[in-house]
N, C-alpha and C. Protein backbone atom coordinates (compact mmCIF):
# COMPACT_ATOMS: atom_id res chain seq x y z
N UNK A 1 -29.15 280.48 177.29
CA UNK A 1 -27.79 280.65 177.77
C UNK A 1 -27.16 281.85 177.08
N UNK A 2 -26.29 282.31 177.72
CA UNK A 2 -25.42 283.78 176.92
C UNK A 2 -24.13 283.57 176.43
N UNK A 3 -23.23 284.25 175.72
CA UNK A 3 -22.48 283.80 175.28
C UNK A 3 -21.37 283.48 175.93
N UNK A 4 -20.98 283.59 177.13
CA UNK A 4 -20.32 283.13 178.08
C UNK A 4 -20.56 282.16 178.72
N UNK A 5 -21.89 281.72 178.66
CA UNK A 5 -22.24 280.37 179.00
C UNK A 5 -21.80 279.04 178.15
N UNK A 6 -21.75 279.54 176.80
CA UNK A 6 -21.85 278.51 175.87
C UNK A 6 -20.40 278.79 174.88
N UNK A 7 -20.01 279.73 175.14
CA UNK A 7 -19.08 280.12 174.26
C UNK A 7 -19.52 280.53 172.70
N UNK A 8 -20.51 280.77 172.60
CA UNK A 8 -20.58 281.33 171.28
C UNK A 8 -21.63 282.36 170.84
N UNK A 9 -20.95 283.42 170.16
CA UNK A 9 -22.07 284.30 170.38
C UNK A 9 -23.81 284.61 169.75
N UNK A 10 -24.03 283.53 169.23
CA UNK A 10 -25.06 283.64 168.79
C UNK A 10 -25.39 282.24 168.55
N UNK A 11 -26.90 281.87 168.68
CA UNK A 11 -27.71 280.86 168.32
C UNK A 11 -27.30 279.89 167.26
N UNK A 12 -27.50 280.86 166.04
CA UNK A 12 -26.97 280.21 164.81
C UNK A 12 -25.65 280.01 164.46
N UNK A 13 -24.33 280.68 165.48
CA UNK A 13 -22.98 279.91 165.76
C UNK A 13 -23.14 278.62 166.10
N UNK A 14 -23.72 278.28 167.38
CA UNK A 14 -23.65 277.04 168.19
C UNK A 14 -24.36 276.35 167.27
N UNK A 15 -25.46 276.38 166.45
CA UNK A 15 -26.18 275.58 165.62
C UNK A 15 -25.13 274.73 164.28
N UNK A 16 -24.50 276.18 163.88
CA UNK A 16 -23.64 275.88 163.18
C UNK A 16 -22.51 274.40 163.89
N UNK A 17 -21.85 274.88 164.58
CA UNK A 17 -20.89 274.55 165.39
C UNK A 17 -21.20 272.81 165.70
N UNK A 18 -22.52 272.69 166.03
CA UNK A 18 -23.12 271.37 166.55
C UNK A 18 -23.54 270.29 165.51
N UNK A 19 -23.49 271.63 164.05
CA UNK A 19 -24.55 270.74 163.01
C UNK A 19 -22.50 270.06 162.20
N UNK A 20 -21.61 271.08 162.63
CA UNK A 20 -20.29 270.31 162.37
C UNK A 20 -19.94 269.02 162.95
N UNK A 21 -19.89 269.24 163.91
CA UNK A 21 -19.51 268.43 165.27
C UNK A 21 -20.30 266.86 164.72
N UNK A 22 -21.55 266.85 164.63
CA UNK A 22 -22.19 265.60 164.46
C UNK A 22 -22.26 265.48 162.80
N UNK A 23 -21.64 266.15 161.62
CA UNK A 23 -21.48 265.88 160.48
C UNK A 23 -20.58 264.56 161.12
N UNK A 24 -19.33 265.03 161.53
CA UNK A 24 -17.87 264.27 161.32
C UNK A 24 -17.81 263.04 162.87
N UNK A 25 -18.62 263.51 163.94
CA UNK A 25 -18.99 262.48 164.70
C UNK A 25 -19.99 262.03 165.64
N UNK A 26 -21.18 261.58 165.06
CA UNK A 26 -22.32 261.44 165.51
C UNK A 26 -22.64 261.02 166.87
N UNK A 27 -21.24 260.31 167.36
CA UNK A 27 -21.45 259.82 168.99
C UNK A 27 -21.77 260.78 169.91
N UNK A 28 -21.76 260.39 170.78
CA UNK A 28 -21.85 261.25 172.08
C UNK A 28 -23.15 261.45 172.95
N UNK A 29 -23.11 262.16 173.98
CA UNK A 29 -24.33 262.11 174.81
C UNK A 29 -25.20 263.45 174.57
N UNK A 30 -26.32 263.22 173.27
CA UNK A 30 -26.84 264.13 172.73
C UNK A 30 -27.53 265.49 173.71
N UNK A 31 -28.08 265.01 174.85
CA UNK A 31 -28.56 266.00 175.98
C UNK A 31 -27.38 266.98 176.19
N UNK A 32 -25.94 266.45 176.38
CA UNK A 32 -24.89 266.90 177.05
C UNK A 32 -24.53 267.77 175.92
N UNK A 33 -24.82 267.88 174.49
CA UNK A 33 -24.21 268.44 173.57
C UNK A 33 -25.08 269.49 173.03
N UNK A 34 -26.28 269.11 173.45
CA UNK A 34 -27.45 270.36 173.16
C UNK A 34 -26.99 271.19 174.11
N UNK A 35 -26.84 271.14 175.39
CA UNK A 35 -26.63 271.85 176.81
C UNK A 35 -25.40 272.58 176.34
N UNK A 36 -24.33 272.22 176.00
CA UNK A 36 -22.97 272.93 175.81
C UNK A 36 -23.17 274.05 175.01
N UNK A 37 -24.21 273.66 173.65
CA UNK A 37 -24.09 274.40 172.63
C UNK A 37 -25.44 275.35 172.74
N UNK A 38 -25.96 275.25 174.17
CA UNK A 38 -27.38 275.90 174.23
C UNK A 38 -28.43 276.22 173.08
N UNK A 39 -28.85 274.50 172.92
CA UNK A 39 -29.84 274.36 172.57
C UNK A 39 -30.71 273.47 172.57
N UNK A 40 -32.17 273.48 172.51
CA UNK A 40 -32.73 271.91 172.86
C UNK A 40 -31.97 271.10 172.06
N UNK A 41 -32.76 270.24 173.01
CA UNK A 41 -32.31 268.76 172.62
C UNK A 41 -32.87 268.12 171.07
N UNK A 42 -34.03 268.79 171.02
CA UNK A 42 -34.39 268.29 169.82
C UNK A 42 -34.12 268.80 168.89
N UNK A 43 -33.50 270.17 168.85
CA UNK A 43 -32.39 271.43 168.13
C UNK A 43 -31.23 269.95 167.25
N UNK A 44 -30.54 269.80 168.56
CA UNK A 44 -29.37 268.46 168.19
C UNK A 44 -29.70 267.58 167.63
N UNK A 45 -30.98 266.97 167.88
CA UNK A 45 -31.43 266.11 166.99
C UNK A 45 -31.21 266.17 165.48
N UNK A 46 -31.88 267.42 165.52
CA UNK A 46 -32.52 267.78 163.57
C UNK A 46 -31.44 268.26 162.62
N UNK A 47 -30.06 268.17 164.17
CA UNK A 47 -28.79 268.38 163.00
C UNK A 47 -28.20 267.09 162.65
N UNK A 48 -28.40 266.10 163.21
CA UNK A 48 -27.95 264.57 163.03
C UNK A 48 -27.88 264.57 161.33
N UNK A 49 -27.05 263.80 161.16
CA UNK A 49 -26.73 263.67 159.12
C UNK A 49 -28.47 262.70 159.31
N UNK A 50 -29.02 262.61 157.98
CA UNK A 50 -29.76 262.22 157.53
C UNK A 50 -29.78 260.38 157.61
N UNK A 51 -28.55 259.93 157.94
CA UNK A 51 -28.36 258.64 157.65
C UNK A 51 -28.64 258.37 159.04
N UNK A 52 -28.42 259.20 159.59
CA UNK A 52 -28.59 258.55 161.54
C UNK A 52 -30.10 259.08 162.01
N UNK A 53 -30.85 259.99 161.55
CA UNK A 53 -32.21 260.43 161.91
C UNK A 53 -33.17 260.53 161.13
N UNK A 54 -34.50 260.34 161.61
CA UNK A 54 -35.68 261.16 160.56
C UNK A 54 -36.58 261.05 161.25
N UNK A 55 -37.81 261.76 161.39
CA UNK A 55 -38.39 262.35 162.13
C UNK A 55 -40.18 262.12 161.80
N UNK A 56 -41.02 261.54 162.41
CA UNK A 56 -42.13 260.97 162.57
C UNK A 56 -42.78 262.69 163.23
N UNK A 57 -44.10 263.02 162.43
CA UNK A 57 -44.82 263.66 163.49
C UNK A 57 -45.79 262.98 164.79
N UNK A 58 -45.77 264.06 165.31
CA UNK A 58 -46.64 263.48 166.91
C UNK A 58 -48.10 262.66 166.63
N UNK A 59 -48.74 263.20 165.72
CA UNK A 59 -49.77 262.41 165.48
C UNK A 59 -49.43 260.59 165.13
N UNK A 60 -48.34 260.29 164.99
CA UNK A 60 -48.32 258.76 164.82
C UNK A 60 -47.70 258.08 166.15
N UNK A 61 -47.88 258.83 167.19
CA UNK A 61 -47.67 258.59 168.54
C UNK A 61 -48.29 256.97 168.91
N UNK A 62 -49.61 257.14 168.94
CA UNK A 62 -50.61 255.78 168.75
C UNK A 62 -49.67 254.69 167.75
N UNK A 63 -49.60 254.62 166.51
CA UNK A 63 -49.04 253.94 166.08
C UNK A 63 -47.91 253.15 165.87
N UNK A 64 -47.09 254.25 166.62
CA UNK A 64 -45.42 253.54 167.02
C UNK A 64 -45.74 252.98 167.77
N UNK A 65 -46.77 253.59 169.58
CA UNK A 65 -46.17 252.47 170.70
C UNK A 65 -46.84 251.45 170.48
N UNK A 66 -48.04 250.90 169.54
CA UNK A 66 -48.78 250.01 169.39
C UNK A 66 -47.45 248.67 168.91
N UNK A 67 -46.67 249.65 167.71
CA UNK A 67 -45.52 248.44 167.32
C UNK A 67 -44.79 248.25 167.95
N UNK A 68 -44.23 249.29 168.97
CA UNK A 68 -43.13 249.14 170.12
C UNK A 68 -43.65 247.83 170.86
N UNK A 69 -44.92 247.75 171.43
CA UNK A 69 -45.46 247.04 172.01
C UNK A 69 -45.44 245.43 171.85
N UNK A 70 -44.76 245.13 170.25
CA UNK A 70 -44.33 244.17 169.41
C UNK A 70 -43.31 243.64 170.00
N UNK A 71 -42.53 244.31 170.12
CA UNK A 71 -40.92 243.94 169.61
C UNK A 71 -40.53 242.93 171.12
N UNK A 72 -40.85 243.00 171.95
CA UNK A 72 -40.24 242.82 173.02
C UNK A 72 -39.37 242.95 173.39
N UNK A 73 -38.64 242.36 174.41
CA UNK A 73 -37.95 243.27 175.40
C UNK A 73 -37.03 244.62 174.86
N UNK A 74 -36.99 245.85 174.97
CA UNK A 74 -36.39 246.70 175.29
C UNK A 74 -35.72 247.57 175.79
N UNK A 75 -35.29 248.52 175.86
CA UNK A 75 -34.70 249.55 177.08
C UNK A 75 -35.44 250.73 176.74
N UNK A 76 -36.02 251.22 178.31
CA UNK A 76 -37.00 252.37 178.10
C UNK A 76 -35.66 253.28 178.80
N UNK A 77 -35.46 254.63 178.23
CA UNK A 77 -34.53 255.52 178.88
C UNK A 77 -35.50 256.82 179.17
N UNK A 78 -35.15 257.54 180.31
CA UNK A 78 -35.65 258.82 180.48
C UNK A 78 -34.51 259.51 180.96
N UNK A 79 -33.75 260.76 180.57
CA UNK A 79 -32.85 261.40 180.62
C UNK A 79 -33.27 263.10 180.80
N UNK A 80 -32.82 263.31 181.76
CA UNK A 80 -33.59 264.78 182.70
C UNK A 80 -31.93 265.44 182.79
N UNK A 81 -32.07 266.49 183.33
CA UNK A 81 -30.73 267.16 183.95
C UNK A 81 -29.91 266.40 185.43
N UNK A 82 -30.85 265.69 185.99
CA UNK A 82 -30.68 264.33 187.18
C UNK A 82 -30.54 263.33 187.62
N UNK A 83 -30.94 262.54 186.48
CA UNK A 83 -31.28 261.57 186.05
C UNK A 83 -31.22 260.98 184.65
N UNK A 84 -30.75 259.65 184.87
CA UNK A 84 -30.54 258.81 183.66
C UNK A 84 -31.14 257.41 184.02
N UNK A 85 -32.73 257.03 183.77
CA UNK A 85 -32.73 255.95 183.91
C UNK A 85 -33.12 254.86 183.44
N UNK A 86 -32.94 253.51 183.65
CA UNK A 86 -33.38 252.79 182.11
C UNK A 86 -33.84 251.49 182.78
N UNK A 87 -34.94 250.96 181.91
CA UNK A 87 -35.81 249.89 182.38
C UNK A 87 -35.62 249.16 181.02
N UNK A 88 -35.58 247.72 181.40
CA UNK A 88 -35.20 246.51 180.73
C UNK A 88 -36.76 245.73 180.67
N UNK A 89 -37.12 245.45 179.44
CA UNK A 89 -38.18 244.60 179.93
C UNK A 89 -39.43 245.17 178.26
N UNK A 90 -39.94 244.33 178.23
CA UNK A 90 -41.54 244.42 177.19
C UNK A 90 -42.42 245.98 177.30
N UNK A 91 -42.44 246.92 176.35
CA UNK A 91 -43.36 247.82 176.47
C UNK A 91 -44.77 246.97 176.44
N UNK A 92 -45.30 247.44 177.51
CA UNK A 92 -46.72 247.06 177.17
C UNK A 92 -47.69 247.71 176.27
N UNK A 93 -48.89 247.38 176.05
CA UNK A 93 -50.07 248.10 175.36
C UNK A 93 -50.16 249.54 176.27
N UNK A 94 -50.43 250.27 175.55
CA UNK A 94 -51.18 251.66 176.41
C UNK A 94 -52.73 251.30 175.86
N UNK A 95 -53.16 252.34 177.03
CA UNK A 95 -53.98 252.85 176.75
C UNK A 95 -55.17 254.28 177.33
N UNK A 96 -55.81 255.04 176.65
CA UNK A 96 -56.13 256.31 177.16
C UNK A 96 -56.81 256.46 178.26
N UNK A 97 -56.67 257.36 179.37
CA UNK A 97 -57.26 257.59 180.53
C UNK A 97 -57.12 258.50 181.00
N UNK A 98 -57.78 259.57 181.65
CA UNK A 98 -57.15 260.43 182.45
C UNK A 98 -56.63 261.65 181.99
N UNK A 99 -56.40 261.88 180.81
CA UNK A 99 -55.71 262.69 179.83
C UNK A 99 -53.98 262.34 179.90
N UNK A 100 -54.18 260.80 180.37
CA UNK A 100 -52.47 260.21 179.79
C UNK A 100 -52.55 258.99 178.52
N UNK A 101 -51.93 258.44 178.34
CA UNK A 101 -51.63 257.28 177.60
C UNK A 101 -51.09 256.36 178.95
N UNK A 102 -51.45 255.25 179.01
CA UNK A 102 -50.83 254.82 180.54
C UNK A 102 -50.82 253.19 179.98
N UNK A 103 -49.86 252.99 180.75
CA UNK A 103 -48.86 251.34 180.41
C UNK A 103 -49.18 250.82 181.59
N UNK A 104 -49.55 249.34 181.46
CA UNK A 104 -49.74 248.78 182.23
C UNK A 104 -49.67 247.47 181.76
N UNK A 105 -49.24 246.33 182.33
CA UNK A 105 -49.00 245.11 182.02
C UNK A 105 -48.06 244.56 183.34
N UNK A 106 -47.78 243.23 182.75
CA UNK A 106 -46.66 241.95 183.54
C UNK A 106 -45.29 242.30 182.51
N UNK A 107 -45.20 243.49 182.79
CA UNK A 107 -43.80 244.07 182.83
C UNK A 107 -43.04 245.19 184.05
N UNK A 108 -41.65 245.04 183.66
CA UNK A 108 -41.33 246.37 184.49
C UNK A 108 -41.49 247.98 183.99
N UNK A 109 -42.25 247.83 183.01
CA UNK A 109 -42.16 249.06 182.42
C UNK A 109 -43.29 249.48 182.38
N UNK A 110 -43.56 250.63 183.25
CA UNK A 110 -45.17 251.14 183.00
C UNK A 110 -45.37 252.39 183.61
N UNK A 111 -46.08 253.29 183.56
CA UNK A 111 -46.63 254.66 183.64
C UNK A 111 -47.06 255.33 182.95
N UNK A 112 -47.17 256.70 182.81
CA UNK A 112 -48.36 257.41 182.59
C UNK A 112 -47.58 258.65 181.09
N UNK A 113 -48.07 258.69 180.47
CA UNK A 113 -47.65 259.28 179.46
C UNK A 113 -48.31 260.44 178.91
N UNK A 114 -48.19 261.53 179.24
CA UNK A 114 -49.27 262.68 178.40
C UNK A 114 -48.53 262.71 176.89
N UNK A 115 -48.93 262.13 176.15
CA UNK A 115 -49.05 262.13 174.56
C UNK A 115 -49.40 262.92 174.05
N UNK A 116 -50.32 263.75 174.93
CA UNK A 116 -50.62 265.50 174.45
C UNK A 116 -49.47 266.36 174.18
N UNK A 117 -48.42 265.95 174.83
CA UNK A 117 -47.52 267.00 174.80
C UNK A 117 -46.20 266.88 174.13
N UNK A 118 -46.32 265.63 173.52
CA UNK A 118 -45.35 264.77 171.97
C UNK A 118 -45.71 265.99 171.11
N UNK A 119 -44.41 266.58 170.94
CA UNK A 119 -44.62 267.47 168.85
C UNK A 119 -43.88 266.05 168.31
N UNK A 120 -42.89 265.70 169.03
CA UNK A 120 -42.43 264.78 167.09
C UNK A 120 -41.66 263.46 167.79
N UNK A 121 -41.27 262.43 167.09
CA UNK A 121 -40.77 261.62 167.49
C UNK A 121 -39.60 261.03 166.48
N UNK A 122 -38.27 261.10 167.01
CA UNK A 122 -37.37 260.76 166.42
C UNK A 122 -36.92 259.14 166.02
N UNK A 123 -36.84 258.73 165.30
CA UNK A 123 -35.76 257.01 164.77
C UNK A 123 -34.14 257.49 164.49
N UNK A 124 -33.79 256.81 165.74
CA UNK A 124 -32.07 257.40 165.52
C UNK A 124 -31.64 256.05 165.65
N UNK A 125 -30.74 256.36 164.66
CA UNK A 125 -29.64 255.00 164.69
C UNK A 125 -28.09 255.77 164.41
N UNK A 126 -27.24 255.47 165.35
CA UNK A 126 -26.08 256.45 165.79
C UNK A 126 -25.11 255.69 166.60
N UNK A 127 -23.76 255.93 166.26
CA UNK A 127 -22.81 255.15 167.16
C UNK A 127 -22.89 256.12 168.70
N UNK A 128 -23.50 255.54 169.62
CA UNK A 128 -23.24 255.75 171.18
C UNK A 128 -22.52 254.98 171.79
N UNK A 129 -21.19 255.79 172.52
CA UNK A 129 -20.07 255.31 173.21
C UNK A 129 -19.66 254.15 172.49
N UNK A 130 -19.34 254.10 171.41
CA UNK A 130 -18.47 253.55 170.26
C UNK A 130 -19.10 252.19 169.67
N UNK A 131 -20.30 252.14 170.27
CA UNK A 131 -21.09 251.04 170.03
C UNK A 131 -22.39 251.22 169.08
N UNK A 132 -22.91 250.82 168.02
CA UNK A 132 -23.99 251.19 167.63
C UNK A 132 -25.55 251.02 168.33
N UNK A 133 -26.28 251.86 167.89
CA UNK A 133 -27.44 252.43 169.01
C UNK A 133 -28.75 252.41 167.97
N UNK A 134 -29.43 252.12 168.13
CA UNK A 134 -30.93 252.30 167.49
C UNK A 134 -32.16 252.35 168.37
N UNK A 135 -32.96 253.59 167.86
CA UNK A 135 -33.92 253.55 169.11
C UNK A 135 -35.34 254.91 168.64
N UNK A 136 -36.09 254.92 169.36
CA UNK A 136 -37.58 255.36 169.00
C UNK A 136 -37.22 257.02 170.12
N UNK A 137 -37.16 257.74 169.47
CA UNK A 137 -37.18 259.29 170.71
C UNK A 137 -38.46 260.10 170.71
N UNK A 138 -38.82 260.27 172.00
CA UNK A 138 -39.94 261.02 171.66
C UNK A 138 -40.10 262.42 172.47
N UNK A 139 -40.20 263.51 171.79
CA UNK A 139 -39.79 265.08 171.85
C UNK A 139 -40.92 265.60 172.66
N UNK A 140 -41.51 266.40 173.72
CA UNK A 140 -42.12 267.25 173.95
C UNK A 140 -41.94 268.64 173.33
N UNK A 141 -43.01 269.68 173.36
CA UNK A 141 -43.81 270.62 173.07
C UNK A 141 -42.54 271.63 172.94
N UNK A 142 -41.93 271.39 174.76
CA UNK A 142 -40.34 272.65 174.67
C UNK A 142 -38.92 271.83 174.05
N UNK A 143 -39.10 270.94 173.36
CA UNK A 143 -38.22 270.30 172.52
C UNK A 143 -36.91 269.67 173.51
N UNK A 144 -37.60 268.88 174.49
CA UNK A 144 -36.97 268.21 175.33
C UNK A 144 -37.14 266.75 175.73
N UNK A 145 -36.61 265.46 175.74
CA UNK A 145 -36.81 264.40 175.56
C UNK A 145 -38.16 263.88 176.66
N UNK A 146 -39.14 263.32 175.77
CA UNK A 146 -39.81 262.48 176.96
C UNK A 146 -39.41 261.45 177.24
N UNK A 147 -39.01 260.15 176.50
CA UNK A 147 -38.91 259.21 177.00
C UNK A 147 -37.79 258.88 175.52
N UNK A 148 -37.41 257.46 175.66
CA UNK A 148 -36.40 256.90 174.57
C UNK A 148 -36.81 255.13 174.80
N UNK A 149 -36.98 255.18 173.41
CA UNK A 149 -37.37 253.00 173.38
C UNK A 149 -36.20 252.92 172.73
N UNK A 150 -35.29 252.10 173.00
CA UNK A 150 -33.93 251.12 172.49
C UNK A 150 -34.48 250.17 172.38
N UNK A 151 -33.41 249.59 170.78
CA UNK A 151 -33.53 248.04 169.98
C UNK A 151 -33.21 247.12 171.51
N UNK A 152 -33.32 246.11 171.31
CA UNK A 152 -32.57 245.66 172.73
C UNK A 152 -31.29 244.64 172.26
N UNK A 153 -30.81 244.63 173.06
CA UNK A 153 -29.35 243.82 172.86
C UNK A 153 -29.02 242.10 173.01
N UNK A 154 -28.32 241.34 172.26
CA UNK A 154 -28.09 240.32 172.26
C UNK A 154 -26.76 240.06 173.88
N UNK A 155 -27.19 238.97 174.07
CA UNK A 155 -25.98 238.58 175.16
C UNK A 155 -24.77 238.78 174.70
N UNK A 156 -23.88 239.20 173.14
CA UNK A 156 -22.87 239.56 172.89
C UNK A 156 -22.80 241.49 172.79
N UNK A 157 -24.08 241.83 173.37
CA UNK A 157 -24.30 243.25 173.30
C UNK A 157 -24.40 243.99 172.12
N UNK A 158 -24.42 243.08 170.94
CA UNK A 158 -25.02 244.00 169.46
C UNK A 158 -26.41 243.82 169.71
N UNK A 159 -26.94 244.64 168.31
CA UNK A 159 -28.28 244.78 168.62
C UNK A 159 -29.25 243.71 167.79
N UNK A 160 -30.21 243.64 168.73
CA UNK A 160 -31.25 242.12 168.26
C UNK A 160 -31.77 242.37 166.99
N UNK A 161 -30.96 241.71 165.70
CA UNK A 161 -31.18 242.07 164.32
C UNK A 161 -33.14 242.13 163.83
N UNK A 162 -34.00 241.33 164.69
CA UNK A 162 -34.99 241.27 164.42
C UNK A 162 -35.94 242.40 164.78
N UNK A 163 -35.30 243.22 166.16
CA UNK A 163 -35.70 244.19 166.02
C UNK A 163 -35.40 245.52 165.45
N UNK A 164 -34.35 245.01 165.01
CA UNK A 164 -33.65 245.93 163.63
C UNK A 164 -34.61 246.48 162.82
N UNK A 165 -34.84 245.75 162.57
CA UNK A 165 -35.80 244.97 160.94
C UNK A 165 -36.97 245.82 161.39
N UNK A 166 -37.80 245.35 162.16
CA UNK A 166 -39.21 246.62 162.97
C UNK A 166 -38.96 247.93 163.12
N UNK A 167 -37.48 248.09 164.12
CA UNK A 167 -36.87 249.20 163.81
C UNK A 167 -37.51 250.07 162.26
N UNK A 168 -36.19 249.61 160.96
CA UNK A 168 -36.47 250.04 159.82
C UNK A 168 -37.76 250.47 158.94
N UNK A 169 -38.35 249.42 159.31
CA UNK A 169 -40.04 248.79 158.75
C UNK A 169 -40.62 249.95 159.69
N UNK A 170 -41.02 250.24 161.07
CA UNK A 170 -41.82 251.23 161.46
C UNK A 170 -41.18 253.03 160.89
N UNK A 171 -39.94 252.84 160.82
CA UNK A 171 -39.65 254.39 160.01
C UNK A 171 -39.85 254.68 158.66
N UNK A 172 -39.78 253.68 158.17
CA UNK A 172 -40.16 254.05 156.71
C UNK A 172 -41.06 254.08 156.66
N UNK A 173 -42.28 253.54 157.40
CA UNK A 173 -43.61 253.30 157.42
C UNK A 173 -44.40 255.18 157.92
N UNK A 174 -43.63 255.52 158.81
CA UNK A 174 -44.58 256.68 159.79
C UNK A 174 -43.17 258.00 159.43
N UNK A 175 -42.12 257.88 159.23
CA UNK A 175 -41.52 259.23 159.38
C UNK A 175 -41.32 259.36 158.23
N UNK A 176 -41.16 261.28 158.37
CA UNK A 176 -41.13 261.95 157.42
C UNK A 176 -39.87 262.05 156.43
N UNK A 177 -38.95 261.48 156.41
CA UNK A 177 -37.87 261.64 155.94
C UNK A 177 -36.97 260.15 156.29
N UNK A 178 -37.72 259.23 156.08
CA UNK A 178 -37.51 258.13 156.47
C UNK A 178 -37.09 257.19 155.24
């Protein structure tokens, strides 16, 4: 983007600008705030304060969805420039084929995953739309979201403390700054 697009004239303005913005308030719709400030998404990420992010490399790809695969029910999100959409329901097991990672089970949640193309995978825990949020992000190659696993929610809409707990336990376990 140019600086009329974004309002600012240089890279490391908007970086600046964004790494303020989410010091003092971490909410918001992170895609929508990379886009303003023209920069990936995973740019926005790596400015998140330390208490709301940390960052798993791609090689423990295998090992998260194996635990994801634990927790049961979840919310799978995929968020494009078009689309926002989200599936309720058990990650299943993957497994390799084809040159994907591919889900399949007696769930609603399943398809095809090139895992080849994961650099890193984020653990964010962050107030979204004034509510607290915890969840598994996982980054492609041009630093743009592939997919998103959410804690899942109790019928009073906080989040299911047990998968809290897995939550915590798989980041300290696999990320780098965890």
């Amino acid at each position: 983007m140019t600086e009329t697009q974004t309002g600012f004239a240089s890279k490391e303005e908007a970086l600046a600008a964004l790494a303020a913005r989410l010091e003092t308030n971490p909410d918001g719709v992170i895609e929508a705030l990379a886009e303003a400030h023209g920069v990936s998404v995973v740019e926005a990420m790596q400015l998140l304060p330390r208490a709301n992010c940390a960052f798993a490399p791609a090689s423990a790809f295998d090992d998260i969805m194996n635990d994801l695969a634990e927790w049961g029910d979840v919310t799978v999100v995929v968020h494009t420039k078009s689309l926002v959409l989200e599936c309720r329901g058990p990650l299943p097991k993957g497994e390799y084929g084809r040159g994907f990672f591919n889900l399949h089970g007696k769930s609603p949640i399943g398809g095809h995953i090139k895992a080849s193309r994961c650099a890193c995978i984020a653990f964010v825990r962050r107030p979204f739309m004034g509510k607290e949020s915890c969840g598994v992000q996982f980054f492609d190659i041009d630093g743009e979201a592939m997919f998103k696993v959410f804690v899942g929610r109790l019928a009073d809409y906080s989040l299911n403390p047990e998968q809290v707990e897995k939550f915590e336990a798989l980041k300290a376990r696999v990320s780098q700054n965890g």
